[in-house]
C-alpha atoms as a PDB file:
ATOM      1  CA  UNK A   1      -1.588 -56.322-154.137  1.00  0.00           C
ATOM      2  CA  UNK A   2      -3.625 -59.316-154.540  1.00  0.00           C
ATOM      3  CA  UNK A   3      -3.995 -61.192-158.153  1.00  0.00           C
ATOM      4  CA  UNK A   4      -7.253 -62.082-158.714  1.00  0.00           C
ATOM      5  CA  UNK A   5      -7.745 -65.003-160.517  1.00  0.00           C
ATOM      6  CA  UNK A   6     -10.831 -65.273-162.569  1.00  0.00           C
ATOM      7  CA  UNK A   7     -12.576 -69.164-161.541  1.00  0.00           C
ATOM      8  CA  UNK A   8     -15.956 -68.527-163.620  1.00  0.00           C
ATOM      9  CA  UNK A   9     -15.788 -70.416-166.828  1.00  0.00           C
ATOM     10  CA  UNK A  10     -17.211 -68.022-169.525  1.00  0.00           C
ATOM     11  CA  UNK A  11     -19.758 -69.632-170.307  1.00  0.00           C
ATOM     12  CA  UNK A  12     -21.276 -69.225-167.030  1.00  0.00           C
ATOM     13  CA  UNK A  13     -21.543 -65.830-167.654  1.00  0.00           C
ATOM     14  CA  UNK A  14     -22.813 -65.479-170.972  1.00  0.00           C
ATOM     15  CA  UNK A  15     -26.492 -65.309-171.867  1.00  0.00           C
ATOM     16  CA  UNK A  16     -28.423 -68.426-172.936  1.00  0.00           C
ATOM     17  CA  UNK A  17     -29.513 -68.570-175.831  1.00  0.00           C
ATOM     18  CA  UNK A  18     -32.437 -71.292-174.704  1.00  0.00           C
ATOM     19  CA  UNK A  19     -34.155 -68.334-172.769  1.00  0.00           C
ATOM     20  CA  UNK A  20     -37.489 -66.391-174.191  1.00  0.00           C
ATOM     21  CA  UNK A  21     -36.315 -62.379-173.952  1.00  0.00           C
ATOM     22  CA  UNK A  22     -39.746 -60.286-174.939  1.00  0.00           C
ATOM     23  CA  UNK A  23     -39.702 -57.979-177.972  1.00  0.00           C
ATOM     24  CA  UNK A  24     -41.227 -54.659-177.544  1.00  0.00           C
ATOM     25  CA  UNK A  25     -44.271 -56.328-179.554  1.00  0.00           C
ATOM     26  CA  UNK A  26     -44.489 -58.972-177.654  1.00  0.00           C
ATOM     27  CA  UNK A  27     -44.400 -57.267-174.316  1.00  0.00           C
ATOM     28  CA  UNK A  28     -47.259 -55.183-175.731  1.00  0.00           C
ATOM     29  CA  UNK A  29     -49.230 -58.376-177.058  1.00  0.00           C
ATOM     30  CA  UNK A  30     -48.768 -60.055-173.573  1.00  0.00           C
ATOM     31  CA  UNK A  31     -50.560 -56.663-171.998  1.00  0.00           C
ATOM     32  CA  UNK A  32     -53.271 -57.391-175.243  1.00  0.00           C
ATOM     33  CA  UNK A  33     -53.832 -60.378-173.708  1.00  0.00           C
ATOM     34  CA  UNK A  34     -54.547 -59.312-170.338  1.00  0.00           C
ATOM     35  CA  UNK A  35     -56.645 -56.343-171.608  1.00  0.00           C
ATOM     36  CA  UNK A  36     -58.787 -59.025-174.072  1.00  0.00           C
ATOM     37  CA  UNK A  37     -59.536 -61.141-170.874  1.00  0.00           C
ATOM     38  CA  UNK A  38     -60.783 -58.036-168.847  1.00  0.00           C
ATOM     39  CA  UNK A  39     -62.599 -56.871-171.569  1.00  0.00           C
ATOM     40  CA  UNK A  40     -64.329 -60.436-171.853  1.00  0.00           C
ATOM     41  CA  UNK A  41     -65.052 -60.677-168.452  1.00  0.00           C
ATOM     42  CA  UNK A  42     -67.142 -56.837-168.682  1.00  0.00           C
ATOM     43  CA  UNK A  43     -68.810 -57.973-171.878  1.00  0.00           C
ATOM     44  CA  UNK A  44     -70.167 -61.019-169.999  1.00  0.00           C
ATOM     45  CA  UNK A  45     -71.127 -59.399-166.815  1.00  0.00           C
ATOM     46  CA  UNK A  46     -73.145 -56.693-169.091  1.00  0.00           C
ATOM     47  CA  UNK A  47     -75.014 -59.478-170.453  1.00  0.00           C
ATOM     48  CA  UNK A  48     -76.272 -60.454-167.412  1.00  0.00           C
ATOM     49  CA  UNK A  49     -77.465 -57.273-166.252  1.00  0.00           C
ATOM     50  CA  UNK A  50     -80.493 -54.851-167.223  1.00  0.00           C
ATOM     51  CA  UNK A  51     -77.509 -52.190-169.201  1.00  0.00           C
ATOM     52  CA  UNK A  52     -79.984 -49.727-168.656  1.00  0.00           C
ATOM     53  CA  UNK A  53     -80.160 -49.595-165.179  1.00  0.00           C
ATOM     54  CA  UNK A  54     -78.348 -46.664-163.525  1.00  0.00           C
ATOM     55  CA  UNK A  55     -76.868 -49.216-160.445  1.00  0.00           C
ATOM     56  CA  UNK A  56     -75.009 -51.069-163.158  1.00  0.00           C
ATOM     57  CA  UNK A  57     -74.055 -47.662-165.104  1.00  0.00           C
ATOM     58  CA  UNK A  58     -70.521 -48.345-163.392  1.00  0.00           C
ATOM     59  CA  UNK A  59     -70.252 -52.106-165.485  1.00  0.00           C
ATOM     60  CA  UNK A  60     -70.716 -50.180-168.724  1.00  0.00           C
ATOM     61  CA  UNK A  61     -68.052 -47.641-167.849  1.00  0.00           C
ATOM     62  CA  UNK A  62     -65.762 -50.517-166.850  1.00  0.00           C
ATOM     63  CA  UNK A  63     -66.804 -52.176-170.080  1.00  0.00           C
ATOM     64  CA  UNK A  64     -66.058 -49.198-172.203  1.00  0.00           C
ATOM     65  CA  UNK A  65     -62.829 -48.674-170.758  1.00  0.00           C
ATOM     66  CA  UNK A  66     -61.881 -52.058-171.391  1.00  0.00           C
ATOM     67  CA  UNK A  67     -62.530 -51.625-174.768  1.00  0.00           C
ATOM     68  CA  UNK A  68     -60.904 -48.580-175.433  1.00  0.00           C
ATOM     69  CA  UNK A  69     -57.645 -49.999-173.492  1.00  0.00           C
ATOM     70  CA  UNK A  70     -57.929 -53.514-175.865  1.00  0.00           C
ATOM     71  CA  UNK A  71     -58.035 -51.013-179.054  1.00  0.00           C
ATOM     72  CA  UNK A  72     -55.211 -48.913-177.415  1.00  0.00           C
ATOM     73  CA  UNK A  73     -52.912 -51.466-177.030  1.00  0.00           C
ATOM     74  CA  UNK A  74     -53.571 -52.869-180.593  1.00  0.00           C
ATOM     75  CA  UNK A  75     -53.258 -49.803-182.347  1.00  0.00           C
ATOM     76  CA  UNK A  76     -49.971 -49.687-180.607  1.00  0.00           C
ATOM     77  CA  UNK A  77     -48.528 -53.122-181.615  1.00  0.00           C
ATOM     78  CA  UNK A  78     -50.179 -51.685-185.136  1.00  0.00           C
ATOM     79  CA  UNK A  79     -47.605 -48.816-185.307  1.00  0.00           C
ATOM     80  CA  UNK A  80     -45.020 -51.009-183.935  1.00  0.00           C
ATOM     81  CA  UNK A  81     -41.520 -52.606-185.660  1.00  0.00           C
ATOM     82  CA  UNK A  82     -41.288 -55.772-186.393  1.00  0.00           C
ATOM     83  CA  UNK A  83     -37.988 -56.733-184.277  1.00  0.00           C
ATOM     84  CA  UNK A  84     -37.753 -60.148-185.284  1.00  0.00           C
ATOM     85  CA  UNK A  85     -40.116 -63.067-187.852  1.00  0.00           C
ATOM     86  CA  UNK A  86     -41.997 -64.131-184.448  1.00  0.00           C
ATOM     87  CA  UNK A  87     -43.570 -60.334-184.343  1.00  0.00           C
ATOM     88  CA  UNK A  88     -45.593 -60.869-187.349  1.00  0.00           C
ATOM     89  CA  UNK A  89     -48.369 -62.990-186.439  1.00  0.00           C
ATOM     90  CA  UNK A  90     -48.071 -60.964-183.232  1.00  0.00           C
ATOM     91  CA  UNK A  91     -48.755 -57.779-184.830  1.00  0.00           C
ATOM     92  CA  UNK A  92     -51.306 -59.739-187.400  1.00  0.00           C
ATOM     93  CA  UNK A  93     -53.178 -60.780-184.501  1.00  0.00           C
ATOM     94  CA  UNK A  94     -53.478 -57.559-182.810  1.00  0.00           C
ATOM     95  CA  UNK A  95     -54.535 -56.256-186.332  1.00  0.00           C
ATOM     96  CA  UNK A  96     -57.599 -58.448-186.320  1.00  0.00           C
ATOM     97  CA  UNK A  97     -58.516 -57.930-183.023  1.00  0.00           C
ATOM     98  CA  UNK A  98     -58.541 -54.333-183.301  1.00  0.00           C
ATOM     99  CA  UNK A  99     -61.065 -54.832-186.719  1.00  0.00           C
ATOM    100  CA  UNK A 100     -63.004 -57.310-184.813  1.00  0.00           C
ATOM    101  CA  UNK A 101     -63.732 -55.031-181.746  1.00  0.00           C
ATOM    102  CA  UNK A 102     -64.354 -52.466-184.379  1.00  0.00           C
ATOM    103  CA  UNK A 103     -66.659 -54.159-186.063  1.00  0.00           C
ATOM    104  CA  UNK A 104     -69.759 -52.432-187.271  1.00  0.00           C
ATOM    105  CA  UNK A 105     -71.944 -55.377-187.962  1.00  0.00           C
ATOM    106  CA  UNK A 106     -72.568 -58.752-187.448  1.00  0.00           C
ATOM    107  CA  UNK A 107     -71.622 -60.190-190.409  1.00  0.00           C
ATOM    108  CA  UNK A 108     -68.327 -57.739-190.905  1.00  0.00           C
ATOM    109  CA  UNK A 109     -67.362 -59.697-187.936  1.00  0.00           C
ATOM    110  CA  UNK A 110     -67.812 -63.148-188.904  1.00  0.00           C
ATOM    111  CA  UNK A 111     -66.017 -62.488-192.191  1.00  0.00           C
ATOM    112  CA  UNK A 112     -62.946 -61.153-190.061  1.00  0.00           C
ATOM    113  CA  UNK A 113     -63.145 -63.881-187.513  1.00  0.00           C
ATOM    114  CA  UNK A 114     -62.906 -66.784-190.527  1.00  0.00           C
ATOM    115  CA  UNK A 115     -59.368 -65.395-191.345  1.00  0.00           C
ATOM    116  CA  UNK A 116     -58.267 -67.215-188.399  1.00  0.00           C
ATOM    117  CA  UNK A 117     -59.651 -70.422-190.703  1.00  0.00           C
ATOM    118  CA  UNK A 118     -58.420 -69.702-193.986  1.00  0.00           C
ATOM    119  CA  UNK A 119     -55.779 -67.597-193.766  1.00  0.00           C
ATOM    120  CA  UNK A 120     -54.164 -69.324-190.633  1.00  0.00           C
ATOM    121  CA  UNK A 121     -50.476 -69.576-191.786  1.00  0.00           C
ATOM    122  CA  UNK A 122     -50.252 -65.660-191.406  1.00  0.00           C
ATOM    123  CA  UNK A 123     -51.630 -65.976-187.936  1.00  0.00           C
ATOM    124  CA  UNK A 124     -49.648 -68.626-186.715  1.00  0.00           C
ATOM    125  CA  UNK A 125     -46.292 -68.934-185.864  1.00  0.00           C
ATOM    126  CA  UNK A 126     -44.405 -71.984-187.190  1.00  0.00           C
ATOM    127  CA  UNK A 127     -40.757 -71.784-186.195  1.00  0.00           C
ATOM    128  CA  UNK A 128     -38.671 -73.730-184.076  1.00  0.00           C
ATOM    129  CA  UNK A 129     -37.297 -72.351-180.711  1.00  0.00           C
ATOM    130  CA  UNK A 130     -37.757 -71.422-177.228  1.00  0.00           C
ATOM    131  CA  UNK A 131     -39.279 -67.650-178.849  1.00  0.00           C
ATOM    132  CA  UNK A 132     -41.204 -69.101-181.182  1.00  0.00           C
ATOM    133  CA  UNK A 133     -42.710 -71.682-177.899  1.00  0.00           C
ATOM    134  CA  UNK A 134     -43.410 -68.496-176.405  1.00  0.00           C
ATOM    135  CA  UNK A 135     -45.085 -66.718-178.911  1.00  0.00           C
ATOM    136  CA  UNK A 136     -47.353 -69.802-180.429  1.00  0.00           C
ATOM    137  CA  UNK A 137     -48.708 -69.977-176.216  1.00  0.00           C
ATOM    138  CA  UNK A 138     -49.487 -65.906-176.630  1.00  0.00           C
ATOM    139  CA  UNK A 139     -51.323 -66.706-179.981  1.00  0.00           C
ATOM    140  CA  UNK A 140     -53.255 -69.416-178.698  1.00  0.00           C
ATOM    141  CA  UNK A 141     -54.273 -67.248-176.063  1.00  0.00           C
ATOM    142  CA  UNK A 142     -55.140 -64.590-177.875  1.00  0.00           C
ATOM    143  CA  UNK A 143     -57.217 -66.906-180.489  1.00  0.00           C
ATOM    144  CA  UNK A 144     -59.508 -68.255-177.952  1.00  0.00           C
ATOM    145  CA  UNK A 145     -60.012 -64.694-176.176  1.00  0.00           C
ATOM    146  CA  UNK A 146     -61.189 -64.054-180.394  1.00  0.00           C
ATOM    147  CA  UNK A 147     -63.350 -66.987-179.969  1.00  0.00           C
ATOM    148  CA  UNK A 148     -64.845 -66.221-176.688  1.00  0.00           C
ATOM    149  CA  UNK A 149     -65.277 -62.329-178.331  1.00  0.00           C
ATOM    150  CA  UNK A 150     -67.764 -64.088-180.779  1.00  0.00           C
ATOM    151  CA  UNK A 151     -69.459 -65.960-178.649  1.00  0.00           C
ATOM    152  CA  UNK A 152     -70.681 -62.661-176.855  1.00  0.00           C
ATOM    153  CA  UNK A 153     -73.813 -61.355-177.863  1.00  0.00           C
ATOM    154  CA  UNK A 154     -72.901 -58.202-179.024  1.00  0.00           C
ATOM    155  CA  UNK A 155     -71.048 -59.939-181.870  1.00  0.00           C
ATOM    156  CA  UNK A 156     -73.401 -62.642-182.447  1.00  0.00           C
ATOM    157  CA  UNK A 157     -77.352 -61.632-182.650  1.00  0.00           C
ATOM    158  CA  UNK A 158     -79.106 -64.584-183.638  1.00  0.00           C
ATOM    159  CA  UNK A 159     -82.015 -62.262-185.121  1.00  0.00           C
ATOM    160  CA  UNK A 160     -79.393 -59.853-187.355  1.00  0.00           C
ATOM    161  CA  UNK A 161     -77.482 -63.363-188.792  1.00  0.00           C
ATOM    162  CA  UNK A 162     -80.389 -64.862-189.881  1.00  0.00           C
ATOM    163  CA  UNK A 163     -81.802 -61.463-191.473  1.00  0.00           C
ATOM    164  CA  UNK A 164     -78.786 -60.465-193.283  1.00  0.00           C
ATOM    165  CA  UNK A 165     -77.292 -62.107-196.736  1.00  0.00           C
ATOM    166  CA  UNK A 166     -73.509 -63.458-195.658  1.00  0.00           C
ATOM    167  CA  UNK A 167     -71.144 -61.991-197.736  1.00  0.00           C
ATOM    168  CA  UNK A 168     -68.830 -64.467-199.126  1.00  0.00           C
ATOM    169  CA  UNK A 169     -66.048 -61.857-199.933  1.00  0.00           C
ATOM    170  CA  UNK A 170     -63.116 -61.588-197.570  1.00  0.00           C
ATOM    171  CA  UNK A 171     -62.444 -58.645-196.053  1.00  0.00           C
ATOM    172  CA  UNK A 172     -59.061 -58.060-198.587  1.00  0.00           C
ATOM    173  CA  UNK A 173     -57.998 -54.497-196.942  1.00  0.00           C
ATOM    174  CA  UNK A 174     -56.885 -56.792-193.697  1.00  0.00           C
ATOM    175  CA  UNK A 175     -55.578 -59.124-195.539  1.00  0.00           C
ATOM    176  CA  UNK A 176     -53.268 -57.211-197.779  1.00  0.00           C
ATOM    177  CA  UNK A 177     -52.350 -54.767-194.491  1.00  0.00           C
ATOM    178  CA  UNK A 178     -51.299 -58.358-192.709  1.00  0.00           C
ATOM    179  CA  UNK A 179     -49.494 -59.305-195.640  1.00  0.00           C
ATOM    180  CA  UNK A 180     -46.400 -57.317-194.378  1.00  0.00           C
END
């Protein structure tokens, strides 16, 4: 019988602690991500086109499917736990981008997309650590997807934002919900 004669120091074989592992949020924010940017993309090509023309009937179902996945997906990270601190603005930020893609009007919309202005500390992510890296480069992401979702013109008609009073109240429902 041979000894065996172990020649790995054990630290070699331990995990480090300097390496981003994803949370089940944030695995499901990453997919959010990829599902915003799709959804974009549709948005813009519909804006291009005459929507009412049956040859680009197939655009709008691509666009409608890419909405319903982005609202999937953040109802999901919704109904989520929180695993560790760098979930919250995660699941914050899917929060809003489910009520912006929701968003009924013009100016229900703006008010949600200024919480990324005045209410930035509870979608930000300010700890130290290769995680926290990680998940400040998924929120910045995911913050200028937000931004290029208001640039579209579903969200922003020039006509509507002129016509309607702004309403300075903030939309507190969100706000107390991302308040966790």
């Amino acid at each position: 019988m041979a000894n065996t004669i172990a020649i790995t120091r054990p630290s070699v074989t331990e995990a480090s602690r300097d390496v981003f592992s994803h949370s089940i949020i944030s695995r499901k924010f990453t997919q959010l991500n990829i599902a915003l940017a799709a959804y974009i993309e549709f948005e813009r090509d519909l804006e291009h086109a005459d929507c009412f023309d049956p040859a680009f009937l197939s655009w709008t179902t691509d666009a409608e499917g890419a909405r319903a996945e982005v609202l999937s997906l953040s109802g999901r990270i919704a109904a989520l736990p929180v695993q560790r601190r760098e979930d919250l603005p995660l699941k914050r930020s899917a929060m809003l981008t489910r009520a912006l893609v929701e968003s009924a009007t013009e100016v229900a919309f703006t008010d949600l997309h200024r919480l990324l202005g005045t209410h930035a500390e509870l979608f930000a992510c300010l700890d130290a650590g290769v995680t926290a890296t990680r998940t400040r480069q998924m929120l910045r992401i995911c913050h200028e997807q937000i931004d290029a979702i208001a640039e579209l013109g579903e969200f922003n008609d020039p006509v509507v934002a002129w016509a309607e009073p702004s309403s300075d109240a903030e939309p507190s429902a969100l706000i107390a919900t991302c308040a966790i």
